[in-house]
Protein backbone atom coordinates (compact mmCIF):
# COMPACT_ATOMS: atom_id res chain seq x y z
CA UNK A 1 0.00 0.00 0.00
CA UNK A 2 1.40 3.46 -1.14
CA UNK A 3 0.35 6.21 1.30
CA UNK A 4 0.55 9.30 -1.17
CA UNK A 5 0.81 12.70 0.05
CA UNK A 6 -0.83 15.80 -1.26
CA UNK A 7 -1.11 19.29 -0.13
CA UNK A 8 -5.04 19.63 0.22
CA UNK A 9 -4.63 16.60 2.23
CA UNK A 10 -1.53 17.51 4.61
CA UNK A 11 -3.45 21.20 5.19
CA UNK A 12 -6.18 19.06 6.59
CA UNK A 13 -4.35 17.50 9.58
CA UNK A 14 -2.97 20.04 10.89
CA UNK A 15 -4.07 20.68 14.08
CA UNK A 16 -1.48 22.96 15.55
CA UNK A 17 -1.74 26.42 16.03
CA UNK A 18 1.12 28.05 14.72
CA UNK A 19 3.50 24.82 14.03
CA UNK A 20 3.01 23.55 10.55
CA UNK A 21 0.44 26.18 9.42
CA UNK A 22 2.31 27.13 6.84
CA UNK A 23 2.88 23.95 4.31
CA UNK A 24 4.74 23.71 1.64
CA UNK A 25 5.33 20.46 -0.31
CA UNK A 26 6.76 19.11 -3.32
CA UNK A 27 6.68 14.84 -4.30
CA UNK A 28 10.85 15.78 -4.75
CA UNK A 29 13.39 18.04 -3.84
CA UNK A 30 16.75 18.12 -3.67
CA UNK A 31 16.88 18.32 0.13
CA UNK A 32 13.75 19.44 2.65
CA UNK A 33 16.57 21.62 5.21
CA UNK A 34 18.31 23.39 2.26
CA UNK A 35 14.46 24.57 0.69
CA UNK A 36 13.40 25.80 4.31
CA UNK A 37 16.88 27.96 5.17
CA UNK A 38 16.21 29.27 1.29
CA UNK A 39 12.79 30.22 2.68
CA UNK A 40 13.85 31.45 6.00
CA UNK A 41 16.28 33.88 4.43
CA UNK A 42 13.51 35.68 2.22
CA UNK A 43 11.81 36.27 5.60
CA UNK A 44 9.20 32.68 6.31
CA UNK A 45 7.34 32.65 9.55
CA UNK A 46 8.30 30.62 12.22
CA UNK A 47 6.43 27.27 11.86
CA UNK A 48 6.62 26.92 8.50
CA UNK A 49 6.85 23.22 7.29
CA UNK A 50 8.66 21.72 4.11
CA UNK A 51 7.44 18.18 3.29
CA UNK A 52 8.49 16.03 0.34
CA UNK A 53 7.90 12.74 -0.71
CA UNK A 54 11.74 12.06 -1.57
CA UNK A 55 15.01 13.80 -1.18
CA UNK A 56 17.46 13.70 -3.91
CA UNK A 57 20.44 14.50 -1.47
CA UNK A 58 18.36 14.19 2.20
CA UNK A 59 20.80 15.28 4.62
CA UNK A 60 22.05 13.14 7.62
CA UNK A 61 24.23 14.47 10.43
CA UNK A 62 28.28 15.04 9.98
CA UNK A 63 26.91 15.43 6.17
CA UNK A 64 25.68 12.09 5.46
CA UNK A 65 23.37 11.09 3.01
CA UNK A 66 20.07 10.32 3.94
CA UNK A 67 17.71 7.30 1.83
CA UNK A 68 14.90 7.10 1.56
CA UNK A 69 12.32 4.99 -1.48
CA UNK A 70 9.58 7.68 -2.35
CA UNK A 71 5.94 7.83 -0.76
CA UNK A 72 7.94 5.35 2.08
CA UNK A 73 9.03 7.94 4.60
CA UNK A 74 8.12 11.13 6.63
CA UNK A 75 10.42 13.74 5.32
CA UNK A 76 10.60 17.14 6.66
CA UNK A 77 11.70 20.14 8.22
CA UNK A 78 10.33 22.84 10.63
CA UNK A 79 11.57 26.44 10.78
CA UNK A 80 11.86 28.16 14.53
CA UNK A 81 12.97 31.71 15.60
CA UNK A 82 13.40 31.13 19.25
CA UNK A 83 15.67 33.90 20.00
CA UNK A 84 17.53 31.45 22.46
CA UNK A 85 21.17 31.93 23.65
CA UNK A 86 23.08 30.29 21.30
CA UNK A 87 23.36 26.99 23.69
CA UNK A 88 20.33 26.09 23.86
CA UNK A 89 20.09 25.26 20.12
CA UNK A 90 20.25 21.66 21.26
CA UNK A 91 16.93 22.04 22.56
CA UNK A 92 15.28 21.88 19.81
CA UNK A 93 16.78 18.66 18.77
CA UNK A 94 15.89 17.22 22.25
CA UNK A 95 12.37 18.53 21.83
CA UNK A 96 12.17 16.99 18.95
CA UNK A 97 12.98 13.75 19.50
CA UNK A 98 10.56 13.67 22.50
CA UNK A 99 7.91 14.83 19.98
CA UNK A 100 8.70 11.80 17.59
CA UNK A 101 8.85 8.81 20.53
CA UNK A 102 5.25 10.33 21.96
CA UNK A 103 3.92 10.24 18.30
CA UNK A 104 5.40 6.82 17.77
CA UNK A 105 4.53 5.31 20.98
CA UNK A 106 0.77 6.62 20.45
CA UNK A 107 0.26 4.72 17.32
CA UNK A 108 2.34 1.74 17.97
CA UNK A 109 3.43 -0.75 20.67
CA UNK A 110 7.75 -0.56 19.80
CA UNK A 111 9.45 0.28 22.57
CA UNK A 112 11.28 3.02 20.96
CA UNK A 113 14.14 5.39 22.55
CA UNK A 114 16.45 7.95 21.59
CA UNK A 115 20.29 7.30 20.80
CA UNK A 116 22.75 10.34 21.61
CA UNK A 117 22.68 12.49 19.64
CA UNK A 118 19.58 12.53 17.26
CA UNK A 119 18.84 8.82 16.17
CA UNK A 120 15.39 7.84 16.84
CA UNK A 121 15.59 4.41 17.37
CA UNK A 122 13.28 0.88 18.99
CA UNK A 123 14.42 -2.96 19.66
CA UNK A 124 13.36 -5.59 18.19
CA UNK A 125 14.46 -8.96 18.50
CA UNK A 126 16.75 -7.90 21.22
CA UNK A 127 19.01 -5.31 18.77
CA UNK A 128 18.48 -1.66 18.33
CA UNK A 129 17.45 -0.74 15.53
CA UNK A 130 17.70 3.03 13.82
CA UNK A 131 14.59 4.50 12.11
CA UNK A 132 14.56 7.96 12.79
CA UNK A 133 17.27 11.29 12.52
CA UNK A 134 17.15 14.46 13.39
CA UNK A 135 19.48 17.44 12.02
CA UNK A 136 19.54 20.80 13.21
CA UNK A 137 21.15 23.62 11.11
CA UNK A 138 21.03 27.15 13.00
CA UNK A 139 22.08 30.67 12.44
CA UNK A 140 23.43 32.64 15.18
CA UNK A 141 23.90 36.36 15.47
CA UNK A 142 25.74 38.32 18.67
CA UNK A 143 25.10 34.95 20.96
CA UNK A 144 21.65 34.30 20.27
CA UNK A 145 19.79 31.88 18.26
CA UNK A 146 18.30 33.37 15.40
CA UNK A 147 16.69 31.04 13.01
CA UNK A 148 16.78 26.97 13.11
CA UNK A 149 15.92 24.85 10.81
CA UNK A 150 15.19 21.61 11.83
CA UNK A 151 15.07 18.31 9.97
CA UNK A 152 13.07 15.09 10.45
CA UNK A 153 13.66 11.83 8.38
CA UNK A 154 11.35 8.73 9.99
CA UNK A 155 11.50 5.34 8.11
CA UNK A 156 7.38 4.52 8.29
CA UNK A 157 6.50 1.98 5.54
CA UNK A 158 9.45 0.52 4.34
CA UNK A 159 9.63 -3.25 3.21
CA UNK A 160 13.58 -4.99 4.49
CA UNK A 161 14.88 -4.61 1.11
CA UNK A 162 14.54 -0.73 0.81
CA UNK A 163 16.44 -0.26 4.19
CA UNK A 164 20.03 1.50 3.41
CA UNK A 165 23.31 0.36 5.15
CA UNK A 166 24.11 1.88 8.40
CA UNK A 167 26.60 1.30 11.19
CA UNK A 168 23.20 0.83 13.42
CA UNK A 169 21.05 -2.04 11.92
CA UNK A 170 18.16 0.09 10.11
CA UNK A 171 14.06 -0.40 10.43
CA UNK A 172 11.28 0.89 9.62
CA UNK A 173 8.15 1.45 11.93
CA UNK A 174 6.30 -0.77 9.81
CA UNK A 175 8.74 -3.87 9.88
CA UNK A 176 8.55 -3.41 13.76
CA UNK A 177 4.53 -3.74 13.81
CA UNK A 178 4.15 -5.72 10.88
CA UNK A 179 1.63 -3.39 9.59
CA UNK A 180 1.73 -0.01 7.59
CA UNK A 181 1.28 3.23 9.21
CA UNK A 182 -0.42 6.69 7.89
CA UNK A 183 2.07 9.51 7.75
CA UNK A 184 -0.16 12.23 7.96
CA UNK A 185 -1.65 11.01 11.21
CA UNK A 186 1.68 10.74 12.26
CA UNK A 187 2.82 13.96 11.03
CA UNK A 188 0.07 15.27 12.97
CA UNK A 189 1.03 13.78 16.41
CA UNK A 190 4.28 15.09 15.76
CA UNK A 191 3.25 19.00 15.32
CA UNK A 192 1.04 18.56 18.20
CA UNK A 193 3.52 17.12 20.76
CA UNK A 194 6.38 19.56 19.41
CA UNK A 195 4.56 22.72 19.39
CA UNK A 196 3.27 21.83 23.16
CA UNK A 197 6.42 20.43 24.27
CA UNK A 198 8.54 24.31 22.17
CA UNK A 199 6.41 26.54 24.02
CA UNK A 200 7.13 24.87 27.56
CA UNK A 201 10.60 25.47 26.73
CA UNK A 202 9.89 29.04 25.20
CA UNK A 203 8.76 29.78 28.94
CA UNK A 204 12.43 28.69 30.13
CA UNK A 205 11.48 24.48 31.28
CA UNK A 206 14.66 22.28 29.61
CA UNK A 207 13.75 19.80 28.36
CA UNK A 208 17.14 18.08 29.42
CA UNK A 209 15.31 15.25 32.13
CA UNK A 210 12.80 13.88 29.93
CA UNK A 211 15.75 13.28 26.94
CA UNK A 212 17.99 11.48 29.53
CA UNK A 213 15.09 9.23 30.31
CA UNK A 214 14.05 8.42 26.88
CA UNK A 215 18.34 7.74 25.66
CA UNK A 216 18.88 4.07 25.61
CA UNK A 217 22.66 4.80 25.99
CA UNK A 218 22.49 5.85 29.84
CA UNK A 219 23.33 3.44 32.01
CA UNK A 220 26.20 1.42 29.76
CA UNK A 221 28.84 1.12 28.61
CA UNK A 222 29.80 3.24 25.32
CA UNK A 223 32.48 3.41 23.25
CA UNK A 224 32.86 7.60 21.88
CA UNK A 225 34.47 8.74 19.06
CA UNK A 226 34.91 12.76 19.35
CA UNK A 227 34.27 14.54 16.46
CA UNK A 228 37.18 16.23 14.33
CA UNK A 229 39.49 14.06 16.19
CA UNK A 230 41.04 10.51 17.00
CA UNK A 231 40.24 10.73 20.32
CA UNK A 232 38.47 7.99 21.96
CA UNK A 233 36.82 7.69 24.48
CA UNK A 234 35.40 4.37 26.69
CA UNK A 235 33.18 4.63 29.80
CA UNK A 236 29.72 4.24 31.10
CA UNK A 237 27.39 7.63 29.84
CA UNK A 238 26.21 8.66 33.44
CA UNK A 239 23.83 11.36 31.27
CA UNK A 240 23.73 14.89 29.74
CA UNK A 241 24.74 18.47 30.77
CA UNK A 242 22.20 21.57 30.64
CA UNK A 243 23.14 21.93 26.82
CA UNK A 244 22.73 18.15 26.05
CA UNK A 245 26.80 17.33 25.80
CA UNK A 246 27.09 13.35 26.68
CA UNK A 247 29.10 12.97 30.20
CA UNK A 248 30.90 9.72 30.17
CA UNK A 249 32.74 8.45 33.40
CA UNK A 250 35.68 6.94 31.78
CA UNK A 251 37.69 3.99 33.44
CA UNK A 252 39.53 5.60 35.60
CA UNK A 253 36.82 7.72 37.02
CA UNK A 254 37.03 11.05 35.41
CA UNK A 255 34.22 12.63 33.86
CA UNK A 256 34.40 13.13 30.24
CA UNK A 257 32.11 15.39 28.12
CA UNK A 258 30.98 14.85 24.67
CA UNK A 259 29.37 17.56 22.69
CA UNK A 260 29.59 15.98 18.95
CA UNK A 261 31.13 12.48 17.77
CA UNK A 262 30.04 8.63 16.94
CA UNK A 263 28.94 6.47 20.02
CA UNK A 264 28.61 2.58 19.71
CA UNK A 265 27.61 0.36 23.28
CA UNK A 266 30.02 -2.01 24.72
CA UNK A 267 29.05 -5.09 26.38
């Protein structure tokens, strides 16, 4: 079963009041994030959504690619204008990915988490599996967060053999429930949950406790690879600073914090 989107039909779920009221979408584009900062320069509202039916060149985080077959996947990005101080951009990202498991775990029975730092992610048959990312590209001007765009790629109805290669074993929310899913209800969850869960934060609440419960990574052992380096780093993550930086107690007790890099669990 295809699940075809169109724009009469995404206008119609939107239930939000500001989040996703402005839609625009297009069966392909090049890439959802890179239409929405071209849109956000010539002066869109906050809110405004970009959906497409497949990416040519989707974008993953550290400038991966991201796959997706067409009319299989949730593809999409969300413009915000928080004004935050620059550190909090991570917010959003956490915010996000809280939005996504509520939506998920509405519709389906997966026990699905969050991996550091943006995977969305649920087990099945004992092995976590990755079908969900989240990329955040921001502007900042004299310490404050201008304008984010933020980017939202969820694997819904995708049969085993469509499912790229990735370090993480990938899955789609279908596979995991044996059953297709509607995107637009799901989409709809989503704006819901986000826009309630943004405007808490708006009013100064971080969102920081609610992402440490919901990252399957707390609590073990990981293995950390810092970003623009060699450096590695082994330890169990003991949870997140205000900003969402990974703290890992390495093996001879010192803290150790992570703000960007790879991280892999050790048995």
């Amino acid at each position: 079963m295809t699940d075809r989107l169109n724009q009469p039909e995404i206008n119609s779920i939107v239930k939000t009041r500001w989040l996703g009221r402005h839609v625009t979408y297009y069966p392909i584009v090049r890439s959802t994030n890179d239409l929405l900062k071209e849109m956000a320069s010539r002066g869109a509202p906050a809110g405004s959504l970009v959906l497409a039916d497949y990416q040519i060149r989707g974008k993953g985080r550290q400038g991966r690619h991201w796959e997706a077959p067409p009319t299989s996947s949730l593809l999409f990005s969300l413009l915000f204008r928080p004004n935050w101080l620059a550190e909090q951009a991570n917010w959003l990202t956490m915010l996000a990915g809280l939005a996504c498991l509520e939506a998920i775990t509405g519709q389906t029975s997966l026990k699905v988490s969050l991996k550091w730092p943006n995977d969305i992610v649920f087990q099945r048959h004992n092995q976590w599996c990755k079908v969900g990312g989240l990329l955040l590209e921001g502007e900042v001007a004299n310490g404050r967060l201008d304008n984010a765009v933020l980017g939202i790629g969820l694997n819904v109805n995708m049969d085993s053999n469509q499912l790229p290669e990735t370090e993480m074993p990938a899955s789609s929310l279908s596979i995991g429930v044996g059953r297709n899913l509607s995107r637009l209800q799901l989409l709809s969850e989503i704006l819901i949950r986000l826009e309630q869960q943004y405007e808490t934060a708006d009013q100064g609440q971080s969102p920081c406790q609610a992402w440490n419960s919901a990252l399957m990574i707390i609590g073990n052992r990981v293995r950390a690879v810092m970003k623009g380096s060699d450096q590695i780093i082994e330890g169990l993550a003991i949870g997140t600073d205000d900003w969402g930086s990974l703290q890992i107690q390495d093996d001879s007790g010192e803290i150790r914090t992570l703000s960007a890099g790879e991280v892999t669990l050790r048995s």
